[in-house]
C-alpha atoms as a PDB file:
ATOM      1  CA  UNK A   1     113.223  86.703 113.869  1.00  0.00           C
ATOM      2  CA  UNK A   2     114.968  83.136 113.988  1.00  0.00           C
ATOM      3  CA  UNK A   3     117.599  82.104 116.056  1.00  0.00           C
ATOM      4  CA  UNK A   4     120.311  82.245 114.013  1.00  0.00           C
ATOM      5  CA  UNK A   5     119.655  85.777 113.212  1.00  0.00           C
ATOM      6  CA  UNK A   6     119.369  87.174 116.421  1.00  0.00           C
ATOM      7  CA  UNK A   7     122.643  85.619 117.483  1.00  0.00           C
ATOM      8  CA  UNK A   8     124.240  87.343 114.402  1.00  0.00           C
ATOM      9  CA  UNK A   9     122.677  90.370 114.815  1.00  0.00           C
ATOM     10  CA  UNK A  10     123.669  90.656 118.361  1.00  0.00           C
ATOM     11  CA  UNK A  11     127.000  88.804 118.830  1.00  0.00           C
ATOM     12  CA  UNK A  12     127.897  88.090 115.336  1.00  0.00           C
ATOM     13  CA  UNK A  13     128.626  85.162 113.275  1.00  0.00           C
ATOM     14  CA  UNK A  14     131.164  83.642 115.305  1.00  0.00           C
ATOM     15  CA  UNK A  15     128.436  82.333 117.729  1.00  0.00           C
ATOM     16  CA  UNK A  16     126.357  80.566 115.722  1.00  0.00           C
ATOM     17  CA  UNK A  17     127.786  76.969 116.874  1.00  0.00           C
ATOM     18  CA  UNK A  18     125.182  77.091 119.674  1.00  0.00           C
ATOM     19  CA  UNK A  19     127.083  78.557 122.636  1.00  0.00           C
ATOM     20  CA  UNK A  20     124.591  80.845 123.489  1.00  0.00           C
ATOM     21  CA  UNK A  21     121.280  80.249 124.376  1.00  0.00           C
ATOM     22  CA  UNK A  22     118.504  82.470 123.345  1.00  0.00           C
ATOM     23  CA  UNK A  23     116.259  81.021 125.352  1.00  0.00           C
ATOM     24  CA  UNK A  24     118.191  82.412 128.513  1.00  0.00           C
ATOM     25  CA  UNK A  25     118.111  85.913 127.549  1.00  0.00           C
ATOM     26  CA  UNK A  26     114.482  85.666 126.354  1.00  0.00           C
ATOM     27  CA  UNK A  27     113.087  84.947 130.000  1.00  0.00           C
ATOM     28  CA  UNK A  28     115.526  86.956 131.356  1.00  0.00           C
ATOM     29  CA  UNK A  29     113.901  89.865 129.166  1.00  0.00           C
ATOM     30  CA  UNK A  30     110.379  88.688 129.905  1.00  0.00           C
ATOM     31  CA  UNK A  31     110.720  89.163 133.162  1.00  0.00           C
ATOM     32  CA  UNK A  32     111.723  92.284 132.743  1.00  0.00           C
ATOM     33  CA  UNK A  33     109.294  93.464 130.414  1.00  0.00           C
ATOM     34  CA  UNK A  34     106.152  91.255 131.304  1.00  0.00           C
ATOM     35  CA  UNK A  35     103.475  91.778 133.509  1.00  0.00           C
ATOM     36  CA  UNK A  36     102.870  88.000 133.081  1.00  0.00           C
ATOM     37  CA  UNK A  37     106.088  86.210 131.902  1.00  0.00           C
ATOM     38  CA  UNK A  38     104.196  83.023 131.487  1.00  0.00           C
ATOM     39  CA  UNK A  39     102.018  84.656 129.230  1.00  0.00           C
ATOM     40  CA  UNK A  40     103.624  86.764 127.424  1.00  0.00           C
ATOM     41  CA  UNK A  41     101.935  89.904 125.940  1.00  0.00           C
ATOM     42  CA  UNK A  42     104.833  91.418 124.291  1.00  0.00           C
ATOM     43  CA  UNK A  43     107.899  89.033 123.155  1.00  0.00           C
ATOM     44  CA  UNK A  44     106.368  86.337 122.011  1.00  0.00           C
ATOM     45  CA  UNK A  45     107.388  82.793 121.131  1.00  0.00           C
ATOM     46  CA  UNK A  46     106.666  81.918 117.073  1.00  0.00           C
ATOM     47  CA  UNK A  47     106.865  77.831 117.344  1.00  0.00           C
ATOM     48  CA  UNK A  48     109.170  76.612 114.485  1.00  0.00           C
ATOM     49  CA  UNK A  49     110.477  80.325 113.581  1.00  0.00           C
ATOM     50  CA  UNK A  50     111.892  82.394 116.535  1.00  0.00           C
ATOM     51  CA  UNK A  51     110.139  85.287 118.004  1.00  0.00           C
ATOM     52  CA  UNK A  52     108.207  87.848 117.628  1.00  0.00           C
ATOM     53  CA  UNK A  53     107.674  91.419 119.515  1.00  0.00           C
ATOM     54  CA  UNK A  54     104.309  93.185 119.700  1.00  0.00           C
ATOM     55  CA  UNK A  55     103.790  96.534 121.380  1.00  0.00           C
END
């Protein structure tokens, strides 16, 4: 899923000037979830697209 569409999905269309950053939320979850938040097993980076999740 790509930026833009989590940011829609989530806070709606309104945000999508930038004012959040995924990036943020996405450690904050991987630290969470993560055994290894530096290497990520489950919510992974996709380089050029957004992310990914694999359980």
């Amino acid at each position: 899923m790509g930026k833009d569409e989590l940011i829609e999905e989530l806070w709606g269309e309104e945000y999508l000037d930038g004012a959040i950053s995924i990036a943020v939320y996405v450690r904050k979850i991987r630290e969470k979830i993560e055994e290894n938040p530096a290497k990520p097993a489950y919510l992974k980076t996709v380089w050029g697209v957004g992310y990914s999740f694999e359980a």
